[in-house]
PDB file of N, CA and C in Angstrom:
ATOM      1  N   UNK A   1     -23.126   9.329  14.364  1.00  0.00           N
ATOM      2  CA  UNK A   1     -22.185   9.784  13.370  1.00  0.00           C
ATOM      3  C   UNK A   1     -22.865  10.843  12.506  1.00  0.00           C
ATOM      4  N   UNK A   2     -22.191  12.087  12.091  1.00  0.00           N
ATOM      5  CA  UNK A   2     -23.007  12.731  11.120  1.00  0.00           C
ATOM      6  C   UNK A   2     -22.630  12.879   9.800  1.00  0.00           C
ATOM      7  N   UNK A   3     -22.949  12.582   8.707  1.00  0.00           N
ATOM      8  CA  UNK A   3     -23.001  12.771   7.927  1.00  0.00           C
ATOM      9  C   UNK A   3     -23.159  13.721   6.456  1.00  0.00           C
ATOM     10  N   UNK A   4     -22.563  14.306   6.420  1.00  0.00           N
ATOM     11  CA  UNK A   4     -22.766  14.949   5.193  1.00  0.00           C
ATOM     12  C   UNK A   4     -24.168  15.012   4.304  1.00  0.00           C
ATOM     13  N   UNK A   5     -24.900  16.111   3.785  1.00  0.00           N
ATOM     14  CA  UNK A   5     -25.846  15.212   2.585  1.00  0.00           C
ATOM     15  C   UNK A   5     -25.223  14.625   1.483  1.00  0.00           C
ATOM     16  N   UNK A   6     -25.860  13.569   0.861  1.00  0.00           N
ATOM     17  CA  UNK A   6     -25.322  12.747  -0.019  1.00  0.00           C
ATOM     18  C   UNK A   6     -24.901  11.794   0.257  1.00  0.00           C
ATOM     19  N   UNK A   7     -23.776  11.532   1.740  1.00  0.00           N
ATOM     20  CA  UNK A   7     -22.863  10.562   1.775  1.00  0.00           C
ATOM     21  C   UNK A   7     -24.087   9.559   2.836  1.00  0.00           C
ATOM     22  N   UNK A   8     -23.400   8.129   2.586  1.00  0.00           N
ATOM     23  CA  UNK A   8     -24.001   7.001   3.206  1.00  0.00           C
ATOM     24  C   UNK A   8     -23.108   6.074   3.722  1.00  0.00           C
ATOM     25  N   UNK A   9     -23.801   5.453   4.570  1.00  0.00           N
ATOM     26  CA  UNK A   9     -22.715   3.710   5.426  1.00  0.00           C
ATOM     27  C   UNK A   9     -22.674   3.364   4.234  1.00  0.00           C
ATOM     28  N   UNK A  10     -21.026   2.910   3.897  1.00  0.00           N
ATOM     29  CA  UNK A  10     -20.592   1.505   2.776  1.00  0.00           C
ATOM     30  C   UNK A  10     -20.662   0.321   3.223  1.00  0.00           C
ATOM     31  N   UNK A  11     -20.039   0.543   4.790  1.00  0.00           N
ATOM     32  CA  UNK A  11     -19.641  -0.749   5.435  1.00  0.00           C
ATOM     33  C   UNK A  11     -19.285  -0.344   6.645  1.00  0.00           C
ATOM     34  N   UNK A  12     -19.982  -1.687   7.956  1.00  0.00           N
ATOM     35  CA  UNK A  12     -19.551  -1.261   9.209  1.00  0.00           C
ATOM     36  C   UNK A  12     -18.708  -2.553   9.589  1.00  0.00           C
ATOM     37  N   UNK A  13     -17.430  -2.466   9.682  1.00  0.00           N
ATOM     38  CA  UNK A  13     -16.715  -3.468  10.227  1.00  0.00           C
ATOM     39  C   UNK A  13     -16.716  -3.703  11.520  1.00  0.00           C
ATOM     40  N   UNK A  14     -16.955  -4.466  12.308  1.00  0.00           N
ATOM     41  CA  UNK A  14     -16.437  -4.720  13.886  1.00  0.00           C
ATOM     42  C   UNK A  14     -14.890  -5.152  13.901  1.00  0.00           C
ATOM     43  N   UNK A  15     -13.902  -4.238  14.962  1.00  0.00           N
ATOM     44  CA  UNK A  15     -12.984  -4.716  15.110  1.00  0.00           C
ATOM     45  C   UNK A  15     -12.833  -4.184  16.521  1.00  0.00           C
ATOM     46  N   UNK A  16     -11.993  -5.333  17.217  1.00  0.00           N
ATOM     47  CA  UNK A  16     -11.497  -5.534  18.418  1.00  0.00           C
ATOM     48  C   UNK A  16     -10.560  -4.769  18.662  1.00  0.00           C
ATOM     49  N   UNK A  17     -10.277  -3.677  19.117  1.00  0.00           N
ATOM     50  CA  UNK A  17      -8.730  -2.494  18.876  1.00  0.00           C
ATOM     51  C   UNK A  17      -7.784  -3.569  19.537  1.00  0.00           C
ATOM     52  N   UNK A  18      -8.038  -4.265  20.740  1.00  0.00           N
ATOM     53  CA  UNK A  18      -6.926  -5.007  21.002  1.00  0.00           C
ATOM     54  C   UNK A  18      -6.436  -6.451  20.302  1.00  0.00           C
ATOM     55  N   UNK A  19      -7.022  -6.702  19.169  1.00  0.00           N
ATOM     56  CA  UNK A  19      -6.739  -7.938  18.729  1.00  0.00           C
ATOM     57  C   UNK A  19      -6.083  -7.263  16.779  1.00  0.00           C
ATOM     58  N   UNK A  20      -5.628  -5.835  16.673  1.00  0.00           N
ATOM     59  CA  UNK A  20      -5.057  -4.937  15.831  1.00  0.00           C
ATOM     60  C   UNK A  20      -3.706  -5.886  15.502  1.00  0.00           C
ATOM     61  N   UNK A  21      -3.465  -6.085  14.852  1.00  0.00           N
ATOM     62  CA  UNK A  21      -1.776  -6.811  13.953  1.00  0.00           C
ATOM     63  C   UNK A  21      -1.084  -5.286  13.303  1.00  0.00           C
ATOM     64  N   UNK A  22       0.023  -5.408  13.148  1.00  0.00           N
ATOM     65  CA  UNK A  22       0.694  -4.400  12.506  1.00  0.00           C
ATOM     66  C   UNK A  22       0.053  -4.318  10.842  1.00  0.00           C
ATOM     67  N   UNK A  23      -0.123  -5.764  10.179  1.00  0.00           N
ATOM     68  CA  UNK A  23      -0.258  -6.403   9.278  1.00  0.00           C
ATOM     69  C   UNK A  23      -1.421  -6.250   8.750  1.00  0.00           C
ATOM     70  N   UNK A  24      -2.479  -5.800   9.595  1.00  0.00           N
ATOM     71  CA  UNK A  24      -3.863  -5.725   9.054  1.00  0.00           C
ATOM     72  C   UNK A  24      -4.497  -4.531   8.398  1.00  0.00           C
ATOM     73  N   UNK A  25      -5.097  -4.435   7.365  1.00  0.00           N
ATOM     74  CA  UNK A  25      -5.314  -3.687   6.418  1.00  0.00           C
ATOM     75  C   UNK A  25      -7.278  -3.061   6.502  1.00  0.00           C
ATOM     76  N   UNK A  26      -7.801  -2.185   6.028  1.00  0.00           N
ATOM     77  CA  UNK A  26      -8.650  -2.083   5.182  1.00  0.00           C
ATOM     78  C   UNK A  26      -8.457  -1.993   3.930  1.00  0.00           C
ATOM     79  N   UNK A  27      -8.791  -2.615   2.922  1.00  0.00           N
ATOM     80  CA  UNK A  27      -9.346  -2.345   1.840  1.00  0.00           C
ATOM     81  C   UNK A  27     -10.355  -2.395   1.340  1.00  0.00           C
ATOM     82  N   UNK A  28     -10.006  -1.497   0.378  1.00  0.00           N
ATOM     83  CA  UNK A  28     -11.685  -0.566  -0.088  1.00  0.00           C
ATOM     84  C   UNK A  28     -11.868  -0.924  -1.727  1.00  0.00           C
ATOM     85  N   UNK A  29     -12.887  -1.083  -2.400  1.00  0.00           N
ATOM     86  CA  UNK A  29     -13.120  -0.527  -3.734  1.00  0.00           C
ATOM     87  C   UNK A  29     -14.201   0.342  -3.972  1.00  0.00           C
ATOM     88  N   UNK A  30     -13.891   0.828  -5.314  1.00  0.00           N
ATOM     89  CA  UNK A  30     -15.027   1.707  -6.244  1.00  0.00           C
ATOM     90  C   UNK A  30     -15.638   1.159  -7.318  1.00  0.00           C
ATOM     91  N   UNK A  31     -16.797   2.158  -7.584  1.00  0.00           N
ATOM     92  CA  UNK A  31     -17.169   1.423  -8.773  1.00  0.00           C
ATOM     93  C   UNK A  31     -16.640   1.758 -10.118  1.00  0.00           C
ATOM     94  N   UNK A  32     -15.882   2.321 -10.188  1.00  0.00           N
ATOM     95  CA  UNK A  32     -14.672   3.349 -10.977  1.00  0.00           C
ATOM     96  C   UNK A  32     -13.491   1.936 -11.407  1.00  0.00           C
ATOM     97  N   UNK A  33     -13.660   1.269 -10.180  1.00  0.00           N
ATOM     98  CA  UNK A  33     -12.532   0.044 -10.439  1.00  0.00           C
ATOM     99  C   UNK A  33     -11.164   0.613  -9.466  1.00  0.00           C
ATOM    100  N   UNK A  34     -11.415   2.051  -8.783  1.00  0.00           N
ATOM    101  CA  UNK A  34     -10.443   1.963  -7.620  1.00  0.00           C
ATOM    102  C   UNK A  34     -10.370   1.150  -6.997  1.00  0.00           C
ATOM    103  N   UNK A  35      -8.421   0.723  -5.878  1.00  0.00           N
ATOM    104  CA  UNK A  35      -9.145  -0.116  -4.611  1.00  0.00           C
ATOM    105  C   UNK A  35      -7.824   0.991  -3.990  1.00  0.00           C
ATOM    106  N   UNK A  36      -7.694   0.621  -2.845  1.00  0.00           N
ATOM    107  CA  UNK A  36      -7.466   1.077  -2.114  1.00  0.00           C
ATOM    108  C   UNK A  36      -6.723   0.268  -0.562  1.00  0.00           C
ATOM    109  N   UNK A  37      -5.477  -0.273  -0.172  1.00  0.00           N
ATOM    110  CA  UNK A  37      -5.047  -0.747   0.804  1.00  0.00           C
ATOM    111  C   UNK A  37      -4.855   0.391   1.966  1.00  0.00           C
ATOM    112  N   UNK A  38      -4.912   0.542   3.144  1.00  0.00           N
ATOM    113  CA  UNK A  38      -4.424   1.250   4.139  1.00  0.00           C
ATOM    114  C   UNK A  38      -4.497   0.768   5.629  1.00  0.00           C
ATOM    115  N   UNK A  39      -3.553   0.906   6.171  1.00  0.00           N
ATOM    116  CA  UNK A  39      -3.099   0.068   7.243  1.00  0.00           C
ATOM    117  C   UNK A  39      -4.155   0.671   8.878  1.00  0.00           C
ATOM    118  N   UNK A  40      -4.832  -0.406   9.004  1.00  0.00           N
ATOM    119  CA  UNK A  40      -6.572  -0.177   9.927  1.00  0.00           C
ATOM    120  C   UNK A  40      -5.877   0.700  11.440  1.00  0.00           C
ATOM    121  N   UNK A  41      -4.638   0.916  11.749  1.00  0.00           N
ATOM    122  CA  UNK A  41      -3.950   1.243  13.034  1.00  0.00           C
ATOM    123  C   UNK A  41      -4.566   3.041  12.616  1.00  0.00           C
ATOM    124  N   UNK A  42      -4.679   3.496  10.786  1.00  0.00           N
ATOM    125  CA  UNK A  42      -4.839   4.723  10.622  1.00  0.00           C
ATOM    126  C   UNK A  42      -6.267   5.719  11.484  1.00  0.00           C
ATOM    127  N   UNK A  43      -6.831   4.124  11.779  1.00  0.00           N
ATOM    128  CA  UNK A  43      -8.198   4.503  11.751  1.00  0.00           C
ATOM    129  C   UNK A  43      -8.798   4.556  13.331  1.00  0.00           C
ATOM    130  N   UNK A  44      -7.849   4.327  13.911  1.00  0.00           N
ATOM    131  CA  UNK A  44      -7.571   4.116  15.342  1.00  0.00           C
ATOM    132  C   UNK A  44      -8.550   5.336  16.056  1.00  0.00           C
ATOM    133  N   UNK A  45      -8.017   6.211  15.601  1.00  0.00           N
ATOM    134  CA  UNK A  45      -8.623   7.936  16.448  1.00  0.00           C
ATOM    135  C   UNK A  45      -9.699   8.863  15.354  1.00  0.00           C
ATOM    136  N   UNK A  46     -10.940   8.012  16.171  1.00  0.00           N
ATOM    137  CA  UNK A  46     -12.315   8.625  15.281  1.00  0.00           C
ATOM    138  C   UNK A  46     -12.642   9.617  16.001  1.00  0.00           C
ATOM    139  N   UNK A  47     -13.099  10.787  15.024  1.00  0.00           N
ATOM    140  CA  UNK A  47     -13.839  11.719  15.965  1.00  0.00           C
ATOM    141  C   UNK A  47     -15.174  11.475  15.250  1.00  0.00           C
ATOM    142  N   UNK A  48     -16.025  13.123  16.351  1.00  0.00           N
ATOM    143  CA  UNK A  48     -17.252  12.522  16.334  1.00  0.00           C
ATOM    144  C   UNK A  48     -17.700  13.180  14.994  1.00  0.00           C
ATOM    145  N   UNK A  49     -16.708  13.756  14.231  1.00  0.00           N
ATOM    146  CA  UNK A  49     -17.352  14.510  12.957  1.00  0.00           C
ATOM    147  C   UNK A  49     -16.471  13.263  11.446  1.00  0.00           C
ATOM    148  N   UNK A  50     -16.179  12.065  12.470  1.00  0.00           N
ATOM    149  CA  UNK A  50     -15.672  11.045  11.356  1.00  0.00           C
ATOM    150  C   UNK A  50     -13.780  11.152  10.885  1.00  0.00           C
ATOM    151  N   UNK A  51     -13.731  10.645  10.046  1.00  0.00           N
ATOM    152  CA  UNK A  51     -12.551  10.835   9.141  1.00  0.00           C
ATOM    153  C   UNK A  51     -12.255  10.567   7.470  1.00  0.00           C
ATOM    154  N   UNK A  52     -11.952  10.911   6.875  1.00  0.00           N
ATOM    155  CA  UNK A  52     -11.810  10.597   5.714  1.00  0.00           C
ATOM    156  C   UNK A  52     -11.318   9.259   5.810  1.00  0.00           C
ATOM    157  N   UNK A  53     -11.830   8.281   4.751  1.00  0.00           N
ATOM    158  CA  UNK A  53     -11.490   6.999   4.577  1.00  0.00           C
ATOM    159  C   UNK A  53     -10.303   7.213   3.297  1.00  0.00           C
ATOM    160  N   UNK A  54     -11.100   7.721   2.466  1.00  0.00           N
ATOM    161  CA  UNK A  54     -11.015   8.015   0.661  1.00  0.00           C
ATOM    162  C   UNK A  54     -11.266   8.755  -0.007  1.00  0.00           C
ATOM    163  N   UNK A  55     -10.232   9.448  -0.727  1.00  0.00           N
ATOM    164  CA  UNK A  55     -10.912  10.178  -1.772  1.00  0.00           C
ATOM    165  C   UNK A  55     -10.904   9.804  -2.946  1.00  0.00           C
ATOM    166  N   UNK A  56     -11.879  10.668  -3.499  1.00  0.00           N
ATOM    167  CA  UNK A  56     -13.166   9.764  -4.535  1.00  0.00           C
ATOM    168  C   UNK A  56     -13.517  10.969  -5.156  1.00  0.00           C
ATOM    169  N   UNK A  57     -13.530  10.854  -7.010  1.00  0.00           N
ATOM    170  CA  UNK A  57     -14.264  11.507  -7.444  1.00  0.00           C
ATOM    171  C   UNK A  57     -15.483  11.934  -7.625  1.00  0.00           C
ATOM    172  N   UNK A  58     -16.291  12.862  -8.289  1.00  0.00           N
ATOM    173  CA  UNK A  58     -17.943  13.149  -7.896  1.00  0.00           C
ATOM    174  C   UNK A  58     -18.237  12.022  -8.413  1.00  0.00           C
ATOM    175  N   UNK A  59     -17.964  11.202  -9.301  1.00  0.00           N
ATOM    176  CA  UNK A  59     -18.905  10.126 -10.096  1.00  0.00           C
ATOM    177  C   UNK A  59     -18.366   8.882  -9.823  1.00  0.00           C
ATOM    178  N   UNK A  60     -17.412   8.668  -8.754  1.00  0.00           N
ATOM    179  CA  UNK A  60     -17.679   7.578  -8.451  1.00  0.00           C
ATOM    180  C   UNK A  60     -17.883   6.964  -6.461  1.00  0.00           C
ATOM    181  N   UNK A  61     -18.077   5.725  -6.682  1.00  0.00           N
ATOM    182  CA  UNK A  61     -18.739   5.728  -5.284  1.00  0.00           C
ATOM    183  C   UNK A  61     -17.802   4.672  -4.728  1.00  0.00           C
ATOM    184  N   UNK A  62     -17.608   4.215  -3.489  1.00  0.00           N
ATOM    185  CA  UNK A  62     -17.468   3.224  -2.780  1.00  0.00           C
ATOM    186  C   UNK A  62     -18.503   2.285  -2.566  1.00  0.00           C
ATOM    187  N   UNK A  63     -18.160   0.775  -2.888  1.00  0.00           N
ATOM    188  CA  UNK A  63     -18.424  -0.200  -3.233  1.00  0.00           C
ATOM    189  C   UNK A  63     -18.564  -1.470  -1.730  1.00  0.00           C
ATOM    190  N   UNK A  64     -17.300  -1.489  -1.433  1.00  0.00           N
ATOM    191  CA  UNK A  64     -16.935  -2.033  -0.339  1.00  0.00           C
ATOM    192  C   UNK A  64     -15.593  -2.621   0.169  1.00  0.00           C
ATOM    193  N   UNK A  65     -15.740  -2.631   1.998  1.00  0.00           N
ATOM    194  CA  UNK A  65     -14.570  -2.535   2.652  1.00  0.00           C
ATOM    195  C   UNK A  65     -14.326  -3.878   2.690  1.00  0.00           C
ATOM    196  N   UNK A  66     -13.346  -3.976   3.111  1.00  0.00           N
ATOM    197  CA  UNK A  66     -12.867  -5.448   3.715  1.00  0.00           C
ATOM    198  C   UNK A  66     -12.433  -5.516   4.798  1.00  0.00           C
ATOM    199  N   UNK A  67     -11.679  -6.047   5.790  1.00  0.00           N
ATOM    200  CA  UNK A  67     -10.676  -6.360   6.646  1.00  0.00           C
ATOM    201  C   UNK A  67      -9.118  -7.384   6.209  1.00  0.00           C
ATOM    202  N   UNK A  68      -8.617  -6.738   6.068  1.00  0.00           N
ATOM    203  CA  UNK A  68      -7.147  -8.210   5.458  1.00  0.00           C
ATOM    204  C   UNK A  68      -6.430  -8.274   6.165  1.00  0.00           C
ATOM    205  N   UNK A  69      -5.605  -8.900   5.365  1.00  0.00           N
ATOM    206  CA  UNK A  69      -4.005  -9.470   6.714  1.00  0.00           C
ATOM    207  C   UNK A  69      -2.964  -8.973   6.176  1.00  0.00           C
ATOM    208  N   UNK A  70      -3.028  -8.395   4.629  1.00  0.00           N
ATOM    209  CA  UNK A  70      -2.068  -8.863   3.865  1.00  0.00           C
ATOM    210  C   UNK A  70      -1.350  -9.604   2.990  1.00  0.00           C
ATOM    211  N   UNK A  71      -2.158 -11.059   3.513  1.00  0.00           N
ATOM    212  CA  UNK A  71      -1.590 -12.034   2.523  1.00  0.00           C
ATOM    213  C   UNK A  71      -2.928 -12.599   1.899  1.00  0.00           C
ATOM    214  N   UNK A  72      -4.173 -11.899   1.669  1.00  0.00           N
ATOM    215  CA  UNK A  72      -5.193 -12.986   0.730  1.00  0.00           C
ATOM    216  C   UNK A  72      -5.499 -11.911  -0.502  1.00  0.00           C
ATOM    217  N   UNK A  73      -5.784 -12.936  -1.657  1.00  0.00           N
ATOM    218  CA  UNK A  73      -6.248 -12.381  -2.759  1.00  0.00           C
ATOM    219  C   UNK A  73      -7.673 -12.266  -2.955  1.00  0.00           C
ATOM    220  N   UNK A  74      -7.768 -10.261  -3.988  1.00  0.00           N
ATOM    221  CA  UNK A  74      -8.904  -9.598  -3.914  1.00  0.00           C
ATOM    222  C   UNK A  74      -9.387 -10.359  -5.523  1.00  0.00           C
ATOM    223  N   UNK A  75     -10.704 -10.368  -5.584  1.00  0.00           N
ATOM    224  CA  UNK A  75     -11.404 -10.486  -6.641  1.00  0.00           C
ATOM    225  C   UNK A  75     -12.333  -9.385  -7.139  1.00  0.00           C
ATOM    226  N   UNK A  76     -12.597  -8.669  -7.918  1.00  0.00           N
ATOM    227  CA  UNK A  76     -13.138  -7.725  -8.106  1.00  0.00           C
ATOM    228  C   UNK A  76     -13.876  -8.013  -9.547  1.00  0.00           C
ATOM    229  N   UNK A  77     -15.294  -7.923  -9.526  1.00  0.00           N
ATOM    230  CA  UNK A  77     -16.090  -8.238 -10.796  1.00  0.00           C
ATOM    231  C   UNK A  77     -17.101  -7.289 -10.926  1.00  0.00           C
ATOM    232  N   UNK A  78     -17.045  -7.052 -12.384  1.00  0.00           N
ATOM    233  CA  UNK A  78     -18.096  -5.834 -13.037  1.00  0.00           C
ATOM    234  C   UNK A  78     -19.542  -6.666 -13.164  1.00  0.00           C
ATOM    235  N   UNK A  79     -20.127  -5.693 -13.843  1.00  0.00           N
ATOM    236  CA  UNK A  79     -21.434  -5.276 -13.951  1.00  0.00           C
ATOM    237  C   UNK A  79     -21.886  -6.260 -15.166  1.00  0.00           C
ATOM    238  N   UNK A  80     -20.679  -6.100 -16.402  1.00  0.00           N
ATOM    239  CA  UNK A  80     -20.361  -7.216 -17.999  1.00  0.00           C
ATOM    240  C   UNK A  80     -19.660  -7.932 -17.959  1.00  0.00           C
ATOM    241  N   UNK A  81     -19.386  -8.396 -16.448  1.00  0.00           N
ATOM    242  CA  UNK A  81     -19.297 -10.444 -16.280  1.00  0.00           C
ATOM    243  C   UNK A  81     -17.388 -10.135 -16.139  1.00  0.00           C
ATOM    244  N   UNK A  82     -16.558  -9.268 -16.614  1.00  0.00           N
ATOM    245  CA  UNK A  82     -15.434  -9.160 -16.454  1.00  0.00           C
ATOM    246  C   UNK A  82     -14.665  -9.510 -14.826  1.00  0.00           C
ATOM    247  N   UNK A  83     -13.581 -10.505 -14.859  1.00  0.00           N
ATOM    248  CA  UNK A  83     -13.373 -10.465 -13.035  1.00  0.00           C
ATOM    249  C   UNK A  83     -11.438 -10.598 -13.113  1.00  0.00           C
ATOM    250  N   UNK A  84     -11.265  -9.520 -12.245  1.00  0.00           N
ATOM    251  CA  UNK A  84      -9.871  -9.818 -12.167  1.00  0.00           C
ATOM    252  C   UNK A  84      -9.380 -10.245 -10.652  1.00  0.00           C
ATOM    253  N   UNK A  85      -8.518 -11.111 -10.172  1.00  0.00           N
ATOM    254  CA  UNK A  85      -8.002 -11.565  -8.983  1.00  0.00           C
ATOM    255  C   UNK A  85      -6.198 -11.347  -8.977  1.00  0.00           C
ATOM    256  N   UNK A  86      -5.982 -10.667  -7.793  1.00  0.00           N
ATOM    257  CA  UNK A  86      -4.844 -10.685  -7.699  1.00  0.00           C
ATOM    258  C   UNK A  86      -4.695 -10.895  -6.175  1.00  0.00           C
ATOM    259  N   UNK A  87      -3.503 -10.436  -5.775  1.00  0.00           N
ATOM    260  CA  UNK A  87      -3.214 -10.421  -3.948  1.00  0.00           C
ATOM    261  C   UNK A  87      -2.690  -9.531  -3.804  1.00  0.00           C
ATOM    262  N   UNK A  88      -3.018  -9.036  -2.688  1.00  0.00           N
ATOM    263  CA  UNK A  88      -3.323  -7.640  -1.782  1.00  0.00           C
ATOM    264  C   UNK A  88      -2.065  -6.638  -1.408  1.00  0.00           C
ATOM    265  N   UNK A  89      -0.878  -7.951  -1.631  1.00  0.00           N
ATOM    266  CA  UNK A  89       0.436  -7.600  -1.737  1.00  0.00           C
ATOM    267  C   UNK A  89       0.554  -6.502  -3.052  1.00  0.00           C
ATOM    268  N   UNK A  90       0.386  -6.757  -4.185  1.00  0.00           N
ATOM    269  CA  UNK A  90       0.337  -6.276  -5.199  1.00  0.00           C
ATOM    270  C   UNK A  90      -0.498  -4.404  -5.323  1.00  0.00           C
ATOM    271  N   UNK A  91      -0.822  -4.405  -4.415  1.00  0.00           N
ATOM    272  CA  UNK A  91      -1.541  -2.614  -4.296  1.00  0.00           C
ATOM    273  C   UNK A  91      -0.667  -2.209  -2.892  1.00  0.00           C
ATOM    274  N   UNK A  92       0.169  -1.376  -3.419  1.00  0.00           N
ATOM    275  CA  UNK A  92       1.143  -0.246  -2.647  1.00  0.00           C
ATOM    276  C   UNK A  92       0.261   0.402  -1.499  1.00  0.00           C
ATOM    277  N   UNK A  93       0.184   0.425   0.152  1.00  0.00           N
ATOM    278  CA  UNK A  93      -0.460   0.877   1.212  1.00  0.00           C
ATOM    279  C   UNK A  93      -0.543   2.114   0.655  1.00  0.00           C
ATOM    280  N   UNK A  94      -1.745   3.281   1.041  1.00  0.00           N
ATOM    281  CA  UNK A  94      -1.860   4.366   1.069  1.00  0.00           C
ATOM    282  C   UNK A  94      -2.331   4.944   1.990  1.00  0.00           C
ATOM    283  N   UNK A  95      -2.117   6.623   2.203  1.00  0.00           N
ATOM    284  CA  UNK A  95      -2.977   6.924   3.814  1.00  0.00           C
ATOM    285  C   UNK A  95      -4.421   7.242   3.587  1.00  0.00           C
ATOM    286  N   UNK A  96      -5.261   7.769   4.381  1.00  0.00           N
ATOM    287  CA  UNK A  96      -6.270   7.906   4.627  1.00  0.00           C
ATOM    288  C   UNK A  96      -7.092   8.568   3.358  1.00  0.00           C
ATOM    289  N   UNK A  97      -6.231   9.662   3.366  1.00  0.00           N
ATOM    290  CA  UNK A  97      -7.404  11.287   2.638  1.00  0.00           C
ATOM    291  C   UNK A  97      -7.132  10.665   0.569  1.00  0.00           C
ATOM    292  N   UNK A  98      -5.913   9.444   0.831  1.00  0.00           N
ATOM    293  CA  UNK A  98      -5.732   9.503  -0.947  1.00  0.00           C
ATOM    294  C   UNK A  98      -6.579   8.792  -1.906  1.00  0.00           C
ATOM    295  N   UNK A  99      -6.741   8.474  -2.955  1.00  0.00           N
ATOM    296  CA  UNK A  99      -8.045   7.804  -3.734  1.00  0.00           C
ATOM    297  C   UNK A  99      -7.512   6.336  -4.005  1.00  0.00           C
ATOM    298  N   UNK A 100      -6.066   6.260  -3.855  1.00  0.00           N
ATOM    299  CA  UNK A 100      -5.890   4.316  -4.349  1.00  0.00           C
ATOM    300  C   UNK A 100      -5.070   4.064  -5.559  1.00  0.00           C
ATOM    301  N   UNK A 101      -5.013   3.143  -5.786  1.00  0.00           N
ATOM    302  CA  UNK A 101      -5.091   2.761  -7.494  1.00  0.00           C
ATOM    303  C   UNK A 101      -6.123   2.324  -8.033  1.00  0.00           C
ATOM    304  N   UNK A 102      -5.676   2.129  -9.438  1.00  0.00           N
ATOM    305  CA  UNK A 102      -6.251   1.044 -10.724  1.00  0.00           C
ATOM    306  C   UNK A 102      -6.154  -0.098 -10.288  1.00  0.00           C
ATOM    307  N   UNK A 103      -7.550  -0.969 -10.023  1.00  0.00           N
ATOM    308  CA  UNK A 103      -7.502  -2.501  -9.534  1.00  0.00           C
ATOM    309  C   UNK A 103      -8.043  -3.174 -11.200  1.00  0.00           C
ATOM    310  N   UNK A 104      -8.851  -2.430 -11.912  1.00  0.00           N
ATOM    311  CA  UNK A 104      -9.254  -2.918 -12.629  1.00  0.00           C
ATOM    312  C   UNK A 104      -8.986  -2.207 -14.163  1.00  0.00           C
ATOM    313  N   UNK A 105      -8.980  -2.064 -15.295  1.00  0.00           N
ATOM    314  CA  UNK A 105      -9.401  -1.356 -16.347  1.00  0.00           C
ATOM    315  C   UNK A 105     -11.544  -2.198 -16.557  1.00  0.00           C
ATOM    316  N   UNK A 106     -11.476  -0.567 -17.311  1.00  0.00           N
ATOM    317  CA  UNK A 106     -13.281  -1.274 -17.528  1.00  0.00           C
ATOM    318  C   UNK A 106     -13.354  -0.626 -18.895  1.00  0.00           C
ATOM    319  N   UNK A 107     -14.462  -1.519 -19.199  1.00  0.00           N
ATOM    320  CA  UNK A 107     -15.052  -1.142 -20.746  1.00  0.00           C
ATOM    321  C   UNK A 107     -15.529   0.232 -20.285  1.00  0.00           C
ATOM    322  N   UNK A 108     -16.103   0.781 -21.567  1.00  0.00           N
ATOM    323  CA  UNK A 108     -17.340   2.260 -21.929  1.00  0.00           C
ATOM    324  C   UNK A 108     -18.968   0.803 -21.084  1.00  0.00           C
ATOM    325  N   UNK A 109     -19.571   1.763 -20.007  1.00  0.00           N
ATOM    326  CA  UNK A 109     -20.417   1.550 -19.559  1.00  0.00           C
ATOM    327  C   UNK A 109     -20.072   0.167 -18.389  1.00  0.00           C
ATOM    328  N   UNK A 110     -19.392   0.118 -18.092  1.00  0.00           N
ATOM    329  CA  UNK A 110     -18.980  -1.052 -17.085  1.00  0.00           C
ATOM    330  C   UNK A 110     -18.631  -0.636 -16.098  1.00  0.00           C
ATOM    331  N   UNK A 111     -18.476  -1.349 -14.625  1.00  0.00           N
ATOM    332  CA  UNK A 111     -18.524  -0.578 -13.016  1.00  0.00           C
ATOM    333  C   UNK A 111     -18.425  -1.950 -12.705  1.00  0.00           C
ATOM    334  N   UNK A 112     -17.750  -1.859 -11.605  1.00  0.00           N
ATOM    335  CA  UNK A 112     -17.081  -2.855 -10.613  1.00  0.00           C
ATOM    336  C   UNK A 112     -18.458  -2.842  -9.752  1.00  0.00           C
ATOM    337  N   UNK A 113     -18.964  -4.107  -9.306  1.00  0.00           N
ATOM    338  CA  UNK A 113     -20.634  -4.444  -8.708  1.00  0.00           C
ATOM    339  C   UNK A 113     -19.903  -5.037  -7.268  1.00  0.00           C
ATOM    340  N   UNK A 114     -18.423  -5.870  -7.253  1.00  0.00           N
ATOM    341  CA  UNK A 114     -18.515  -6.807  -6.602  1.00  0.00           C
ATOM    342  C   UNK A 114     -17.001  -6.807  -5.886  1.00  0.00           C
ATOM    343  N   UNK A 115     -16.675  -7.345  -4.850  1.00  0.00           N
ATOM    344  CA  UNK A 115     -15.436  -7.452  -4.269  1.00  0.00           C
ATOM    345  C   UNK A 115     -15.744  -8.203  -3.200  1.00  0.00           C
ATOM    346  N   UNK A 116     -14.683  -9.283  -3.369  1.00  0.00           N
ATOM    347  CA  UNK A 116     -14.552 -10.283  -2.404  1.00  0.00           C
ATOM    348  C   UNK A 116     -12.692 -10.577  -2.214  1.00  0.00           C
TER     349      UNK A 116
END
């Protein structure tokens, strides 16, 4: 894979292309407190120069991916102990090249460390 300077692996998922659900998702967060749902069928046709997952401002980064179904709830916790949980239903799908929503609000000096 090549890479850009600067950019790095967040996360390498293994998935089975034939065991794909209509239903199944990546989601992503930042440390910004973005997340990000998009439906994993997007991600189907890699080339060898990659694809955009996300876009992302200069100052903030990707955190980490998931694999979902759709129906389980994300937890997302900062850096100053703050944790919010909701379900996955609740963040509107987006395509590939867009940045997401607001999963979290954060204090002055606080960043999302964690997602489960």
């Amino acid at each position: 894979m090549q890479l850009q300077p600067g950019e790095k692996i967040a996360a390498v998922i293994p998935i089975d292309v034939k065991q794909i659900a209509d239903k199944d998702n990546m989601f992503m967060a930042t440390r910004k407190g973005i997340v990000k749902k998009t439906p994993i069928k997007e991600f189907a046709n890699i080339r060898k120069t990659g694809i955009q997952a996300i876009g992302m401002r200069d100052d903030d980064e990707l955190i980490e991916v998931k694999l979902t179904n759709n129906e389980r709830d994300v937890f997302l916790v900062t850096k100053q102990g703050q944790c919010i949980r909701f379900n996955e239903k609740d963040v509107r799908t987006t395509g590939r090249s867009t940045m997401g929503v607001r999963g979290i609000n954060l204090s002055m000096g606080d960043e999302v460390v964690a997602m489960q």
